[in-house]
C-alpha atoms as a PDB file:
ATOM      1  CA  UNK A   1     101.844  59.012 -99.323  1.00  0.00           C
ATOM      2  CA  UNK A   2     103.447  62.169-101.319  1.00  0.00           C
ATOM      3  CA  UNK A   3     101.847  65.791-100.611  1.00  0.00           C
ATOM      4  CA  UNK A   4      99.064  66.773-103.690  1.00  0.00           C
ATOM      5  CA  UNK A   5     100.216  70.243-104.017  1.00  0.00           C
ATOM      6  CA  UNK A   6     103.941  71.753-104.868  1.00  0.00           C
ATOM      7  CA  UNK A   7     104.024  75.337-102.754  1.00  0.00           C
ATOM      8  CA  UNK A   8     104.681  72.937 -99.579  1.00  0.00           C
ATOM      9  CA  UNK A   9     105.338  75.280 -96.512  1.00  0.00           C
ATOM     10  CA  UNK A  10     103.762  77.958 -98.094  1.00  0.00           C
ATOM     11  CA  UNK A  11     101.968  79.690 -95.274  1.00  0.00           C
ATOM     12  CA  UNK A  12     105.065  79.104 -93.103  1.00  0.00           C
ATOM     13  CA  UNK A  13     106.784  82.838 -93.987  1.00  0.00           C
ATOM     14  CA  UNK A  14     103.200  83.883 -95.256  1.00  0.00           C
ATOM     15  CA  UNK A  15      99.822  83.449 -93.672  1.00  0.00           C
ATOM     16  CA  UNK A  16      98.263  84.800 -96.855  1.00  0.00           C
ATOM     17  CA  UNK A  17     100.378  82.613 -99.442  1.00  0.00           C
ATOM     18  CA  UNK A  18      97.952  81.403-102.221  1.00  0.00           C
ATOM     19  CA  UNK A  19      99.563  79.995-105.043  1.00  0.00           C
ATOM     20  CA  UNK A  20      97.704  80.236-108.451  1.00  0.00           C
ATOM     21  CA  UNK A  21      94.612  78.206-108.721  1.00  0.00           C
ATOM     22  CA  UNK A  22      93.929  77.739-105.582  1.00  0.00           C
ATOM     23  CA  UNK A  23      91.314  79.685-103.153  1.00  0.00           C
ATOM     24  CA  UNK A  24      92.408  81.953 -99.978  1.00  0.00           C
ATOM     25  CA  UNK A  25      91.197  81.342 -96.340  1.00  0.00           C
ATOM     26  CA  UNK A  26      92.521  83.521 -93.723  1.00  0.00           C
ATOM     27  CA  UNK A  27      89.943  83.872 -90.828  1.00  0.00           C
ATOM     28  CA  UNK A  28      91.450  85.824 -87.470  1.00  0.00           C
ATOM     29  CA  UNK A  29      89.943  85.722 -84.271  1.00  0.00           C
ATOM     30  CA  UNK A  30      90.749  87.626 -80.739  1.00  0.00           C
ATOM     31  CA  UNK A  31      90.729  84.794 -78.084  1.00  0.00           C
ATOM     32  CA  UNK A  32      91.731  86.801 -75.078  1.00  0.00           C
ATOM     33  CA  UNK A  33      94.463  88.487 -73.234  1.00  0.00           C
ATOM     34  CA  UNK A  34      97.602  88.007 -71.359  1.00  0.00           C
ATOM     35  CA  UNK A  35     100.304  85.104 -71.516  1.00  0.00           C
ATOM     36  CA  UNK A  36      97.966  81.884 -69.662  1.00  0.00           C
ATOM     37  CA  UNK A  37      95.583  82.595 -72.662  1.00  0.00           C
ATOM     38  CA  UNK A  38      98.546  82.408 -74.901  1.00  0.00           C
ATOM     39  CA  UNK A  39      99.814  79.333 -73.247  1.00  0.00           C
ATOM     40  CA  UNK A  40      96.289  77.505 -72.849  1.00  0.00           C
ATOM     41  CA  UNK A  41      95.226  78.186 -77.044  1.00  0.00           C
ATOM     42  CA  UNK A  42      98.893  77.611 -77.914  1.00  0.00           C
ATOM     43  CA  UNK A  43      98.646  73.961 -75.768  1.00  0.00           C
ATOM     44  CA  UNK A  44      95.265  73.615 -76.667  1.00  0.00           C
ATOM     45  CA  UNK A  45      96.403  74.143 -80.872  1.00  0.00           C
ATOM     46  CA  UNK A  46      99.845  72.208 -80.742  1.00  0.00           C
ATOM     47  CA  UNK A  47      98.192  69.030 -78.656  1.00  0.00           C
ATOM     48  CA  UNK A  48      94.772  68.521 -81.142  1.00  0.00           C
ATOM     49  CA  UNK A  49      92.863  69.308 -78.223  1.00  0.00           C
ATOM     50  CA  UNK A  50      91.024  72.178 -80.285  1.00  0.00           C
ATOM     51  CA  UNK A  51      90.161  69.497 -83.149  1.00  0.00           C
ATOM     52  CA  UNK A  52      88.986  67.178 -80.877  1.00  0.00           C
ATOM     53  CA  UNK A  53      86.645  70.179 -78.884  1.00  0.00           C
ATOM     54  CA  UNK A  54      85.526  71.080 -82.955  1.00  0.00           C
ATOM     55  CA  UNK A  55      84.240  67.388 -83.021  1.00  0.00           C
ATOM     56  CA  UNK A  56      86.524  65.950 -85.377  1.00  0.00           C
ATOM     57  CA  UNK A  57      88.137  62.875 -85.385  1.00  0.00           C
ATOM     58  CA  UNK A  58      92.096  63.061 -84.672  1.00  0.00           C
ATOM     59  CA  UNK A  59      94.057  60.190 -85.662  1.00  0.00           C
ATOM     60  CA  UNK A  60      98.235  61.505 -85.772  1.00  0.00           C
ATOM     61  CA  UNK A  61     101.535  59.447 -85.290  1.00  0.00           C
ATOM     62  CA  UNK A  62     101.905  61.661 -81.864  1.00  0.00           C
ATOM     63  CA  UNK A  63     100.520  63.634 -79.251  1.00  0.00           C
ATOM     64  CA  UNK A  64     101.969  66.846 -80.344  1.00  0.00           C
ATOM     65  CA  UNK A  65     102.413  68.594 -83.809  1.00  0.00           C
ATOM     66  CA  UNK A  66     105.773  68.396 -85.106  1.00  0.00           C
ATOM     67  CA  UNK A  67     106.685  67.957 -88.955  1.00  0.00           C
ATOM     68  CA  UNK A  68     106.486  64.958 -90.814  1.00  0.00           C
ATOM     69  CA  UNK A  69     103.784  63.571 -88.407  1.00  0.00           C
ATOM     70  CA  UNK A  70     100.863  62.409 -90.168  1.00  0.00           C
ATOM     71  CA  UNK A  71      97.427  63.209 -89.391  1.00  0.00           C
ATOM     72  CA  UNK A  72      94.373  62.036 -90.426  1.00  0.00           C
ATOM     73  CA  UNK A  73      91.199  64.220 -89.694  1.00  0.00           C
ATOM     74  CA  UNK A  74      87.569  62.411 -90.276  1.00  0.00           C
ATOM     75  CA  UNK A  75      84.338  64.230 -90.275  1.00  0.00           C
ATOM     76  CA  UNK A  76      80.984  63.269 -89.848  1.00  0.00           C
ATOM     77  CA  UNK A  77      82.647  59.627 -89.420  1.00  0.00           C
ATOM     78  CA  UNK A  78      82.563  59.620 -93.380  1.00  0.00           C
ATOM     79  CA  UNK A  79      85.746  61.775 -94.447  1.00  0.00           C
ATOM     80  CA  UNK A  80      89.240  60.814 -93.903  1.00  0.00           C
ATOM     81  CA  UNK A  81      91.384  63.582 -95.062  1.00  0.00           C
ATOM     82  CA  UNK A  82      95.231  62.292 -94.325  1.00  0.00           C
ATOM     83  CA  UNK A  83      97.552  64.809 -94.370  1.00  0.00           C
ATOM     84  CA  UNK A  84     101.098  65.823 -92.949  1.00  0.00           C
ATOM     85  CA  UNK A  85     102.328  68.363 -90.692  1.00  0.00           C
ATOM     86  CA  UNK A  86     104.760  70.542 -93.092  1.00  0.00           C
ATOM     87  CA  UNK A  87     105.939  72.857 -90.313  1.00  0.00           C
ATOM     88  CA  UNK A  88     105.661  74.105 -86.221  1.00  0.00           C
ATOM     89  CA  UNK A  89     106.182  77.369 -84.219  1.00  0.00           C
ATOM     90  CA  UNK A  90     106.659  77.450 -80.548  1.00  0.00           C
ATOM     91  CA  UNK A  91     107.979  80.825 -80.168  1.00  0.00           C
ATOM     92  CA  UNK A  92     107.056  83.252 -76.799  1.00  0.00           C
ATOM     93  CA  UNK A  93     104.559  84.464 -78.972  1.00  0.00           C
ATOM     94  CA  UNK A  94     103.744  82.387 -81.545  1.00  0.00           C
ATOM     95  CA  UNK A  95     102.397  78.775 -82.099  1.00  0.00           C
ATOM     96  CA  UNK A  96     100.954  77.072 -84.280  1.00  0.00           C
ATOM     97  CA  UNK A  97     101.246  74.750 -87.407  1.00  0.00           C
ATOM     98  CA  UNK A  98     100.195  73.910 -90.582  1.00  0.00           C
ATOM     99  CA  UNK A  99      99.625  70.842 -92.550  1.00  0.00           C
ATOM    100  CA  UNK A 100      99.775  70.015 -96.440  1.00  0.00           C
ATOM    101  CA  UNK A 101      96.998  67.510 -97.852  1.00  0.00           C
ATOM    102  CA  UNK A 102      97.919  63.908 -98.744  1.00  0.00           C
ATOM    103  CA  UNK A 103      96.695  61.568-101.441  1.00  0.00           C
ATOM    104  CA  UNK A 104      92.995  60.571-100.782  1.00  0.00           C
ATOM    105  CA  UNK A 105      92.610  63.853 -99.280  1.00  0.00           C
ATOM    106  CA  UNK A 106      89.012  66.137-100.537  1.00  0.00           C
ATOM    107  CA  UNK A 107      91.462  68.969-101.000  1.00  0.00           C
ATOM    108  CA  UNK A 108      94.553  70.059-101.812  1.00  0.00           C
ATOM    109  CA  UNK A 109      96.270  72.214-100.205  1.00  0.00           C
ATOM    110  CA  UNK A 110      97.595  73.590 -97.111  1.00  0.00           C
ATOM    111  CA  UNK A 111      96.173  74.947 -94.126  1.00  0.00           C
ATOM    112  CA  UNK A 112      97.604  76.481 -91.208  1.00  0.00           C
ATOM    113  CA  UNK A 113      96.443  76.990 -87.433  1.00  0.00           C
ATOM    114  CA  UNK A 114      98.419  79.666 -85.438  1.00  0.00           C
ATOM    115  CA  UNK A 115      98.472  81.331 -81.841  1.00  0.00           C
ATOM    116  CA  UNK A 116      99.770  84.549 -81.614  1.00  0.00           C
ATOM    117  CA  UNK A 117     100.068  87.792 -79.113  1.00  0.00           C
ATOM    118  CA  UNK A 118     100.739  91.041 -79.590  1.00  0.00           C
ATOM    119  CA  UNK A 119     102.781  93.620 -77.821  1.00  0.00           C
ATOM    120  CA  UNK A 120      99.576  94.905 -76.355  1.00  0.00           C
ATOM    121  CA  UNK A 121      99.112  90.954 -74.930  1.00  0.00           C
ATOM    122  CA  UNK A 122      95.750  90.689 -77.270  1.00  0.00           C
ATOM    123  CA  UNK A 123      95.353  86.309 -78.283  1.00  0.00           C
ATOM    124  CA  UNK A 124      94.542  85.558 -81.392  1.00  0.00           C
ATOM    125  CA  UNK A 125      94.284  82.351 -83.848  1.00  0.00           C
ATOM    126  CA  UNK A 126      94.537  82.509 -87.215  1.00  0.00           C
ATOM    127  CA  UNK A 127      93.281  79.802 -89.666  1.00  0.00           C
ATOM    128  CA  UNK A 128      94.865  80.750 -92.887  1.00  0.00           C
ATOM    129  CA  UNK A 129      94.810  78.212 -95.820  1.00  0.00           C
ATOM    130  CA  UNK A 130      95.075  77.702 -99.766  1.00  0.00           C
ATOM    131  CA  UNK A 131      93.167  74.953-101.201  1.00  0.00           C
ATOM    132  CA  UNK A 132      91.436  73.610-104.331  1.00  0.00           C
ATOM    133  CA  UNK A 133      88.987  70.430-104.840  1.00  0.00           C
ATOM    134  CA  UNK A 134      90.661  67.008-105.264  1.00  0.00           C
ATOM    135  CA  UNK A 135      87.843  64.831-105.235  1.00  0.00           C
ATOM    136  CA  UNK A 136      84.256  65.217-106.926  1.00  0.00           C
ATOM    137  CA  UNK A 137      82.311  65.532-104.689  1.00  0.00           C
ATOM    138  CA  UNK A 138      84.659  68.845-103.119  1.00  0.00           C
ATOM    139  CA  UNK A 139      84.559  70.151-106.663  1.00  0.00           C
ATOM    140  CA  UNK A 140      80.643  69.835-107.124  1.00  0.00           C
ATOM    141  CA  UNK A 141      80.149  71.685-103.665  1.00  0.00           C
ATOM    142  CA  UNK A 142      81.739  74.620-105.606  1.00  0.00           C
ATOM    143  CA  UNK A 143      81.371  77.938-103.710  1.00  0.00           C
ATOM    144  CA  UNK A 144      79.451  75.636-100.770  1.00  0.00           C
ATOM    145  CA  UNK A 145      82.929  73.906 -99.743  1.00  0.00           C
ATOM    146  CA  UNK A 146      84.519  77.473 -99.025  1.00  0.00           C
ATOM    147  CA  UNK A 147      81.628  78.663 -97.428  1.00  0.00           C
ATOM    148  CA  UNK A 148      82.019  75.630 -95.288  1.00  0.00           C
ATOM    149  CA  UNK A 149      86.007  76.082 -94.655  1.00  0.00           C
ATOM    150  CA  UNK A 150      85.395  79.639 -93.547  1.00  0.00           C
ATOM    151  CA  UNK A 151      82.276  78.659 -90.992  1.00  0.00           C
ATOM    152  CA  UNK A 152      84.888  75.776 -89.990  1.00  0.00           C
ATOM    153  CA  UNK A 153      87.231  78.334 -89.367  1.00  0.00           C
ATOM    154  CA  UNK A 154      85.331  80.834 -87.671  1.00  0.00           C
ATOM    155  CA  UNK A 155      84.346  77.830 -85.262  1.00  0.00           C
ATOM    156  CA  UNK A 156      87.715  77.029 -84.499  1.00  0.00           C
ATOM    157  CA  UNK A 157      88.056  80.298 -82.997  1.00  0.00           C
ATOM    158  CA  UNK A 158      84.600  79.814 -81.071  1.00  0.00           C
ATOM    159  CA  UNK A 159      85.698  77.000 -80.015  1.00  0.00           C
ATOM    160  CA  UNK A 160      89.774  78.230 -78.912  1.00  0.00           C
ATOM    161  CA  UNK A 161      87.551  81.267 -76.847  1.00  0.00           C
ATOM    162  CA  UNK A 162      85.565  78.834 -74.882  1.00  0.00           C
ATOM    163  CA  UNK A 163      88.340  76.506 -74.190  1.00  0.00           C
ATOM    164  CA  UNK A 164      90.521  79.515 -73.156  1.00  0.00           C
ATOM    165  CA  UNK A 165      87.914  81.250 -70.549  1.00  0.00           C
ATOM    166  CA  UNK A 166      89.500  79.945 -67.660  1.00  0.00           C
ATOM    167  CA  UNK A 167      92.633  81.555 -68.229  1.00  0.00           C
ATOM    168  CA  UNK A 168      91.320  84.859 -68.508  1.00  0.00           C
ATOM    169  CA  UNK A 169      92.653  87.119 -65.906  1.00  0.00           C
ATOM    170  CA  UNK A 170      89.729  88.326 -63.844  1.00  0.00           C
ATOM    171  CA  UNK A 171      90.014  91.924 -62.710  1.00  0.00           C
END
């Protein structure tokens, strides 16, 4: 299967890359403090282990995110949305990836799911994506499929914060 879009590895230099046509996402939530938070989101990101804690189905070539793996995400048990993984970061303080939609996928575009902290040790994620409808159904939604993205985003970094709590340093 061959990517949908051309601006593939976009949001690798930029988070807020939109190329013409398509519609931003960039949604950035605090997650905690101190390097085990980093290390637990960043693990929890890189492994699919926050997908799978959103409720979404996870079917990849691997167990980790590294490019060219392909990954197919179903929801509700009805949507298959295949796409690849166009680029990784496991830095000391960032990680993260992003994939790029494949043929058969609703949308098209790419979307992007990174870890970072900052010099004052604050955790964040960052769900950052540019997309546009593919298939009917995406483009009838209209303004209701974005609305969804960004509540989907906003989740993930519910979901990162609860799955994190452990490794919170308790003073």
């Amino acid at each position: 299967m061959s990517f949908t879009y051309e601006a593939v590895g976009a949001t690798r230099e930029n988070l807020a890359a939109c190329p013409p046509g398509f519609h931003p996402l960039h949604v950035r939530t605090r997650i905690g403090e101190g390097e085990e938070v980093f290390d637990r989101a960043a693990e929890a990101v890189l492994t699919w282990e926050l997908h799978r804690a959103l409720g979404v189905g996870i079917d990849a070539d691997a167990d980790r995110a590294a490019p060219g793996v392909d990954v197919t995400v179903t929801l509700a048990g009805l949507i298959k949305a295949p796409c690849r993984i166009v680029w990784t970061a496991e830095e000391s303080r960032r990680a993260g990836w992003a994939y790029g939609t494949l043929t058969g996928h609703p949308e098209c575009g790419e979307e992007a799911f990174l870890v970072t902290r900052t010099g004052d040790g604050t955790v964040w994620l960052t769900v950052a994506a540019f997309s546009k409808a593919a298939k009917w159904y995406t483009r009838a939604g209209g303004a209701a499929t974005r609305g969804l993205q960004h509540a989907y985003a906003r989740r993930c970094g519910a979901v990162l914060r609860r799955l994190c709590a452990d490794a919170e340093p308790e003073f």
